[in-house]
Protein backbone atom coordinates (compact mmCIF):
# COMPACT_ATOMS: atom_id res chain seq x y z
CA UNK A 1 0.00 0.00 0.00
CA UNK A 2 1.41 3.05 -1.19
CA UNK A 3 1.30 6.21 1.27
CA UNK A 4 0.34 9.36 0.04
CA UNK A 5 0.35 12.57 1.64
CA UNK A 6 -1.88 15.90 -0.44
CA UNK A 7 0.29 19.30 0.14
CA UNK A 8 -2.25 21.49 -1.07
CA UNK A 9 -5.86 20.60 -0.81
CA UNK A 10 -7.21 23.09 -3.36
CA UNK A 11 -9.00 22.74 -7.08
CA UNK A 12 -6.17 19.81 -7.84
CA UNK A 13 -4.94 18.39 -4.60
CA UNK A 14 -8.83 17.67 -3.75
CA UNK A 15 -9.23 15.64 -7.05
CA UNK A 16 -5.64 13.77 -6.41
CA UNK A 17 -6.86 12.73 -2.95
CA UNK A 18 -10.34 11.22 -4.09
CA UNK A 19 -8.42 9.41 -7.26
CA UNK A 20 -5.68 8.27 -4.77
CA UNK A 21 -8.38 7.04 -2.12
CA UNK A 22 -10.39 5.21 -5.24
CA UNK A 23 -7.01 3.10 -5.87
CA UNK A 24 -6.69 -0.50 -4.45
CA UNK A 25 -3.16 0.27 -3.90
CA UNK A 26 -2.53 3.36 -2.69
CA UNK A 27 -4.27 5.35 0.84
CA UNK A 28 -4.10 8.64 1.71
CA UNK A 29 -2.42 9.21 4.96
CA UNK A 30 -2.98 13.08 5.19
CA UNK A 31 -3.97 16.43 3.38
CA UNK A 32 -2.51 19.59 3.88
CA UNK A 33 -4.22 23.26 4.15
CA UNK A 34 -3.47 26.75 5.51
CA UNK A 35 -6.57 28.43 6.53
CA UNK A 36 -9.94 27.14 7.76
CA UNK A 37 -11.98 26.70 4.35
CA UNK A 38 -15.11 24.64 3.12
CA UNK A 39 -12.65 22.37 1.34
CA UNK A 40 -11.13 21.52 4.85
CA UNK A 41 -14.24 20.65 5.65
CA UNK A 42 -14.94 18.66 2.73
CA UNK A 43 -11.27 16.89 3.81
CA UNK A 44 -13.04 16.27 7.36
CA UNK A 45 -15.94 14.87 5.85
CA UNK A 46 -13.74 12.51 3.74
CA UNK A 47 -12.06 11.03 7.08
CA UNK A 48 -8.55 12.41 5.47
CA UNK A 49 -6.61 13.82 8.40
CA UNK A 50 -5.75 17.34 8.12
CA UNK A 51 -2.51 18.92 8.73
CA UNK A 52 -1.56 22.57 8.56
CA UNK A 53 1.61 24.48 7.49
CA UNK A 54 1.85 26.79 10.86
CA UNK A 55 1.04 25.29 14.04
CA UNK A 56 0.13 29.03 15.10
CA UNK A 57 -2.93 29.09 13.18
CA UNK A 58 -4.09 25.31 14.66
CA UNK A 59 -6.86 27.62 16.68
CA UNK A 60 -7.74 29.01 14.06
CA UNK A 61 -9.31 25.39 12.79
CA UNK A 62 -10.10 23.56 16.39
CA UNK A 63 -12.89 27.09 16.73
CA UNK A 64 -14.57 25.96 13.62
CA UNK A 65 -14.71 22.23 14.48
CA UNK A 66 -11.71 21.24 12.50
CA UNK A 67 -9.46 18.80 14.23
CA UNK A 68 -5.56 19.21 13.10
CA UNK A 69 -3.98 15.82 12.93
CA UNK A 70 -0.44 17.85 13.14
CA UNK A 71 1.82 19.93 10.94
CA UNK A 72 2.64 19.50 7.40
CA UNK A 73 6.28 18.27 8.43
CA UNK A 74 4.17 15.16 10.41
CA UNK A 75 2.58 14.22 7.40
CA UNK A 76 5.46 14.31 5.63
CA UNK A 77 7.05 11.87 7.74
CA UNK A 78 4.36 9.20 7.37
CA UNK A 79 4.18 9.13 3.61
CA UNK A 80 6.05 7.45 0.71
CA UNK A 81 5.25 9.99 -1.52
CA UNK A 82 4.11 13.63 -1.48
CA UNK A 83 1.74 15.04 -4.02
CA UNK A 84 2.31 18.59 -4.00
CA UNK A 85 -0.45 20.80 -5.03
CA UNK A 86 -0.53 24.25 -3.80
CA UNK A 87 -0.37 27.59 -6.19
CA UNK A 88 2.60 28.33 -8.40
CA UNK A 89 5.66 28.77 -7.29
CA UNK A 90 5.10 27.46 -3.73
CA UNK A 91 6.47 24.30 -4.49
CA UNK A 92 9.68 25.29 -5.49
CA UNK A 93 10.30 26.21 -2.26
CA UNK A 94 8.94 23.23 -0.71
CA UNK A 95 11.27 21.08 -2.33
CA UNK A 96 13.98 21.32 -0.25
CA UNK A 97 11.41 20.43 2.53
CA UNK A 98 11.68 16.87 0.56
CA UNK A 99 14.51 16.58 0.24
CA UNK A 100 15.63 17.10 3.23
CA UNK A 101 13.49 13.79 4.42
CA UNK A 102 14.68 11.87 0.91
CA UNK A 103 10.72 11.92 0.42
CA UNK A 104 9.18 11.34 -3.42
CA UNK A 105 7.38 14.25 -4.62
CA UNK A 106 5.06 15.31 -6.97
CA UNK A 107 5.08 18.51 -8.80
CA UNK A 108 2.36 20.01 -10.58
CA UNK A 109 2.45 22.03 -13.76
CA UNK A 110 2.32 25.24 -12.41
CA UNK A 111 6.04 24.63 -11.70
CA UNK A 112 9.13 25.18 -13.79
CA UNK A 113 10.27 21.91 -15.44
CA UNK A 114 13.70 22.22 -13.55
CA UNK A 115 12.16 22.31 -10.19
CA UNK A 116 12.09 18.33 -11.00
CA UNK A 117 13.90 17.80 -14.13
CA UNK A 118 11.26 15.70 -15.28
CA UNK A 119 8.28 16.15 -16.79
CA UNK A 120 5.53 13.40 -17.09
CA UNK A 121 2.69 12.03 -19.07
CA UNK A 122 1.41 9.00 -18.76
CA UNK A 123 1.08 7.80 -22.43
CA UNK A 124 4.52 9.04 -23.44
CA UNK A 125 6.87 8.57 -21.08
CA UNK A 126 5.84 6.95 -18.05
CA UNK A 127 8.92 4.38 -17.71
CA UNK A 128 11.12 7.39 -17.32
CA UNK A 129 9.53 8.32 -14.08
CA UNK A 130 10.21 4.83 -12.69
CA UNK A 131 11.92 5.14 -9.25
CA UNK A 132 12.71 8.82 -9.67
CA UNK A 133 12.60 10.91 -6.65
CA UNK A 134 10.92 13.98 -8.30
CA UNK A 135 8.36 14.15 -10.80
CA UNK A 136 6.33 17.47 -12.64
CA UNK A 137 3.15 16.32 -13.89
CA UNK A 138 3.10 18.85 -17.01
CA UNK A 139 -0.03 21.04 -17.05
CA UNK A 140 -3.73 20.27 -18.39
CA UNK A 141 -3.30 21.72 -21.65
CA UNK A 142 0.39 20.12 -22.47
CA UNK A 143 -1.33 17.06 -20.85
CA UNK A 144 -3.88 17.05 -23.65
CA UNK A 145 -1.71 18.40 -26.45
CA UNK A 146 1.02 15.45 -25.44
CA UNK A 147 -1.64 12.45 -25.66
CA UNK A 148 -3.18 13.50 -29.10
CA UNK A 149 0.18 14.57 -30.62
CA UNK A 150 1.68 11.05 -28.76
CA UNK A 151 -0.95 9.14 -30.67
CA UNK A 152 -0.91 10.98 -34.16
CA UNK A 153 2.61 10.76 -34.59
CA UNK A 154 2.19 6.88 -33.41
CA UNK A 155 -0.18 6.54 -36.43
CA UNK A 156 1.11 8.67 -39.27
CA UNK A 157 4.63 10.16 -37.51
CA UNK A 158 4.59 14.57 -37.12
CA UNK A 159 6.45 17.02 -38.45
CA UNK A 160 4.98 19.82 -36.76
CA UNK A 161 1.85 20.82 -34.77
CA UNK A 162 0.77 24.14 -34.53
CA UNK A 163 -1.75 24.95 -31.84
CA UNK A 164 -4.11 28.02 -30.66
CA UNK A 165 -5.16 27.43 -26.95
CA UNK A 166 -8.38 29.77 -26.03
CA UNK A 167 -8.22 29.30 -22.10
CA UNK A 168 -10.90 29.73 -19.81
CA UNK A 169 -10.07 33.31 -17.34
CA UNK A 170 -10.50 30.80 -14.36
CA UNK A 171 -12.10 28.36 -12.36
CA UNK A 172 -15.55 28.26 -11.20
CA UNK A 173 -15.03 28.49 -7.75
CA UNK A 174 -12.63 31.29 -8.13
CA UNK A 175 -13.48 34.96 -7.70
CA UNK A 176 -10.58 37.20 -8.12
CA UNK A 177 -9.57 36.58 -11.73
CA UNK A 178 -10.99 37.73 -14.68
CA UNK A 179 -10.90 38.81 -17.33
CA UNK A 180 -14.63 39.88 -17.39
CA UNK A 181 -15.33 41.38 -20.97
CA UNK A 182 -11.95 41.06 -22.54
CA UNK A 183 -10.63 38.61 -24.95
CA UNK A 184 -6.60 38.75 -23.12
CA UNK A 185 -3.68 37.67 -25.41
CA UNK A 186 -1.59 35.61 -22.94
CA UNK A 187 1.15 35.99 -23.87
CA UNK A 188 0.95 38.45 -26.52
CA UNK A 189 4.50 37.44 -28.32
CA UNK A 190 4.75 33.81 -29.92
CA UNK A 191 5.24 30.80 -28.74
CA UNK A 192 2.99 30.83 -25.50
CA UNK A 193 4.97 28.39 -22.85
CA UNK A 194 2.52 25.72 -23.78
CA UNK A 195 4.93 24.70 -27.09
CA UNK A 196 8.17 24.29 -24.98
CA UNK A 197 6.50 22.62 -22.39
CA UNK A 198 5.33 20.02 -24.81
CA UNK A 199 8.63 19.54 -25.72
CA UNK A 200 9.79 18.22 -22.18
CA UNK A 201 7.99 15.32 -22.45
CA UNK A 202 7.96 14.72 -26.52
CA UNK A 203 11.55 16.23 -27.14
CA UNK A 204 11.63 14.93 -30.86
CA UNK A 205 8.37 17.27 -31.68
CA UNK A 206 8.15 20.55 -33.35
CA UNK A 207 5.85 22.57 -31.92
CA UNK A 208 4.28 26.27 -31.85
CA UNK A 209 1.47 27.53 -29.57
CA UNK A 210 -0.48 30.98 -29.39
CA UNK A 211 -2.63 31.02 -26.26
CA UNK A 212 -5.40 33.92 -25.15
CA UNK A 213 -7.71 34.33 -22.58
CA UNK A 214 -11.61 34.56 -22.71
CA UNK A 215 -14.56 35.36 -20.22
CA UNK A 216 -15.27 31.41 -19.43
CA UNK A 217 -14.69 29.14 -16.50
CA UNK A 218 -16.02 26.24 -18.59
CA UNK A 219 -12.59 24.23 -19.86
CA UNK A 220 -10.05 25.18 -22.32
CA UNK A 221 -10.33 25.14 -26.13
CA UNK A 222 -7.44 24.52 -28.62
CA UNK A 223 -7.63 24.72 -32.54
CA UNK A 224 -5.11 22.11 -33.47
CA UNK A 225 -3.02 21.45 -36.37
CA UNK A 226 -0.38 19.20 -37.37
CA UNK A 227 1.41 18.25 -40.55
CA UNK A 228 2.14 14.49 -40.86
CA UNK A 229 5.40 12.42 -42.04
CA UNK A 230 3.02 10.15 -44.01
CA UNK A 231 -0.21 10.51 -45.75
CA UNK A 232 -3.02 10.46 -42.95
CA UNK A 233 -6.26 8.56 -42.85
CA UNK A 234 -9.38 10.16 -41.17
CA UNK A 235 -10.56 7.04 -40.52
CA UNK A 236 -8.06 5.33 -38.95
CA UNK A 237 -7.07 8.29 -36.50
CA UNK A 238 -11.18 8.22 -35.65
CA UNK A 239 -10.69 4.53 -34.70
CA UNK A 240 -7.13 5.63 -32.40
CA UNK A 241 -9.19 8.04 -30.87
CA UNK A 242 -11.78 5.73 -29.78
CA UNK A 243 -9.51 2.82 -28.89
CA UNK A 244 -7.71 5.57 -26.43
CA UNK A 245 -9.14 5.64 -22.68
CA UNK A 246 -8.37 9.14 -22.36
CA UNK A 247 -9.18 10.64 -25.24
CA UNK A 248 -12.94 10.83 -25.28
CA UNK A 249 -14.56 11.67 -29.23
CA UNK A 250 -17.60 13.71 -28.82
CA UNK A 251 -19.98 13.13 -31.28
CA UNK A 252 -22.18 14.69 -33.95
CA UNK A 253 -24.83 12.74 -32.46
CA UNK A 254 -24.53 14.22 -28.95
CA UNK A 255 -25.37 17.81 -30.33
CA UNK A 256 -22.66 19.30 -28.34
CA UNK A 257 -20.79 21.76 -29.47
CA UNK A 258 -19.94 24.09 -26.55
CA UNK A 259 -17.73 23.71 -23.19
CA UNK A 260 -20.69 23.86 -21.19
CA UNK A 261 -22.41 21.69 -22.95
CA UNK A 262 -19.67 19.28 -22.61
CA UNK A 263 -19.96 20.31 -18.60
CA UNK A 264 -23.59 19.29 -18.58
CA UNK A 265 -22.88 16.34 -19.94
CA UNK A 266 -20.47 15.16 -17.66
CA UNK A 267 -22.50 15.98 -14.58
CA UNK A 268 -25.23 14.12 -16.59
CA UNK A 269 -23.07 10.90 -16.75
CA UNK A 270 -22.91 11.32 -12.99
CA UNK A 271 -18.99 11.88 -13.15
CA UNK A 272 -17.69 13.40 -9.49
CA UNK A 273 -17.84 17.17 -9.99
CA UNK A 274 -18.55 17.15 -13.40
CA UNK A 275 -14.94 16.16 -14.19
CA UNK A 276 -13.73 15.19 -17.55
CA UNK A 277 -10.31 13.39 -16.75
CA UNK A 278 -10.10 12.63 -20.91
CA UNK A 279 -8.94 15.47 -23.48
CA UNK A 280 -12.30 16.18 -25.22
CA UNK A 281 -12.13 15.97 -29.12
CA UNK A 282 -14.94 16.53 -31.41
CA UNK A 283 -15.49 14.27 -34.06
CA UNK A 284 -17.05 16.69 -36.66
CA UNK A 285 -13.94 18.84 -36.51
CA UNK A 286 -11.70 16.17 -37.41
CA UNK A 287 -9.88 17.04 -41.06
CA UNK A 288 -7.53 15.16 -42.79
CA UNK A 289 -6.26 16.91 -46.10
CA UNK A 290 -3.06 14.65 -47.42
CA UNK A 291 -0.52 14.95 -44.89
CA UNK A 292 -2.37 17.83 -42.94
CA UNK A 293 -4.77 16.92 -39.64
CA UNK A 294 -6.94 19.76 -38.03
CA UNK A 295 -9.13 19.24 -34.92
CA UNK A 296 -10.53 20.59 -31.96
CA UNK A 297 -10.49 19.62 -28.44
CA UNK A 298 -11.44 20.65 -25.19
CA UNK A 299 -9.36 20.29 -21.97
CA UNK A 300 -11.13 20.47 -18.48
CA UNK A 301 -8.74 22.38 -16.34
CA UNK A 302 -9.65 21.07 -13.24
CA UNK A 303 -9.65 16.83 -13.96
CA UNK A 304 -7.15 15.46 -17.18
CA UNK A 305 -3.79 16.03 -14.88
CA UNK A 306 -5.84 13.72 -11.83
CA UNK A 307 -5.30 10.63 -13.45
CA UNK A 308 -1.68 11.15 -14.44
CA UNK A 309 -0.89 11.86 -10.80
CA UNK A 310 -2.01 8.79 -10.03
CA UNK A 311 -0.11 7.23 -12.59
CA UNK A 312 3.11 8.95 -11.70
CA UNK A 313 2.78 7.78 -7.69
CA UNK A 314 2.70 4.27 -9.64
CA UNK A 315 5.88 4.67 -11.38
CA UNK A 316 7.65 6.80 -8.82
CA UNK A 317 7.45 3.96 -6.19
CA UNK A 318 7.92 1.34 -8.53
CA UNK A 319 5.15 -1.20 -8.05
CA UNK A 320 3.62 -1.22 -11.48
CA UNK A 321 6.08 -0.82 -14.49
CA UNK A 322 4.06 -1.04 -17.39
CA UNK A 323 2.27 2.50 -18.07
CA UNK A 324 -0.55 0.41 -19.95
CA UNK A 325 -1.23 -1.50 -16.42
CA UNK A 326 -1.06 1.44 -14.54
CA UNK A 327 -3.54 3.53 -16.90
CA UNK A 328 -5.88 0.61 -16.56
CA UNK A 329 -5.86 0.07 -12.90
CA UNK A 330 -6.49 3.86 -12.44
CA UNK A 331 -9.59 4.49 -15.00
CA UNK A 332 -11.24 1.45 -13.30
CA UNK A 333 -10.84 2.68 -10.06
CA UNK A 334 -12.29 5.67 -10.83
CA UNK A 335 -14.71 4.26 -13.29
CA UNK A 336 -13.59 6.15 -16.07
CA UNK A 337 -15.65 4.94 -19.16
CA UNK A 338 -16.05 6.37 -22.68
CA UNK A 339 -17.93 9.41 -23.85
């Protein structure tokens, strides 16, 4: 039984804990937060012992009915890995924290790709992450760009991709970012970081991203294009897509053709939160014009890096070392089924 402690029980680290508690193989011996909050309540609720950063603040919890289990250092001690979730930048500087213990840790993609020196998906590269002591788990939009690029250039090989990412302005629970009526180039100069990050994981691909920022908390959007090594078959990429558990094809059938549609039907399916743990792509945007491919798909911001956590405490630790075993044992714990 593998040993995992959240640092960071916010939009990502409260998805990791529920995947990691779902898995046979794996329990979750603590979560970590730094202020009294409904998701520390929703941790409580769980039976997943809380710890908190500063000891100081432990009254702060205890006078809103919140028991503290200990510090985040206690936690750490207990655990055989460390899934680190909290904002940006934050754990960078709880590496050394880590390291200090020899603890495995999880990065997220919010991170620099040095702060581990290895950056992870679980389609392409998961036998590289076997035994390592650090890990990044890339972000939710390389996560999505690496599994569809992964798989067309496994069918028909790629030259280069070139993709525009229209990103949501932020999460639904959030309140303090916007933008409200502005359509934000982010960044304004070319490539966006999206392209480069790619390239940690698939070093071999050319790549080239634009990103912006629109008025939506309902998933990302990218317009994708790649240009293929060998002639390309629109039917045979339609079958890859469907044979590939984390790719979901939404069909003309459905009648969706909107994030929130795509929401709706997720929370329809009776999914936990609404999540969408595949990359989305539609099936009537497909193209295939000689070597050329053009698609859409969406990315839900919140859910298609959960699963690849999961993976990566797998491979870190060692227990499963094929990534096809792995990626099975984790979308049937979690009952991950096609659109």
């Amino acid at each position: 039984m593998i040993k995992v402690a959240i640092n960071g029980y916010g939009t990502i680290g409260k998805r990791v804990a529920d995947a990691v508690a779902a898995q046979m193989d794996m329990k979750i011996v603590g979560v970590s937060k730094t202020k009294p909050s409904f998701e520390a309540y929703v941790a409580k609720k769980r039976g997943y012992p809380l710890y908190i950063a500063d000891m100081a603040k432990k009254g702060a919890f205890t006078k809103v009915g919140l028991e503290v289990a200990g510090s985040v250092d206690d936690m750490l001690k207990i655990a055989d890995v460390v899934v680190d979730a909290t904002p940006g930048g934050v754990g960078k500087q709880n590496k050394s924290l880590y390291e200090k213990i020899g603890l495995k840790a999880i990065f997220q993609g919010g991170e620099d790709h040095e702060v581990a020196g290895f950056s992870f998906c679980s389609d392409c590269n998961y036998a590289g992450a076997i035994g390592r002591q650090f890990v990044r788990v890339v972000s939710c939009n390389t996560t999505g760009l690496c599994r569809i690029i992964n798989l067309v250039d496994s069918a028909f090989g790629v030259e280069r991709v070139r993709s525009v990412m229209v990103r949501r302005g932020s999460d639904p629970g959030e309140v303090k970012k916007g933008p409200i009526d502005a359509v934000v180039l982010d960044p304004v100069s070319i490539p966006s970081h999206h392209g480069p990050d790619v390239i940690t994981v698939l070093p071999h691909i050319q790549i080239t991203t634009m990103a912006m920022i629109v008025p939506t908390t309902f998933m990302h959007m990218h317009a994708v294009q790649m240009d293929c090594k060998r002639e390309a078959s629109r039917e045979e990429l339609v079958r890859r897509i469907e044979e590939h558990s984390r790719i979901g094809l939404v069909r003309s059938g459905t009648g969706i053709k909107s994030t929130a549609e795509l929401k709706e039907y997720a929370l329809d399916l009776g999914r936990p939160r609404g999540d969408l743990w595949e990359s989305c792509v539609f099936a009537d945007s497909i193209a295939v014009l000689g070597k050329e491919v053009y698609f859409f798909q969406a990315i839900h911001q919140e859910a298609d890096v959960v699963v690849e956590n999961v993976d990566a405490i797998r491979a870190m630790s060692g227990t499963v070392k094929d990534p096809a075993t792995s990626i099975r044992m984790t979308n049937e714990a979690m009952h991950l089924s096609a659109l």
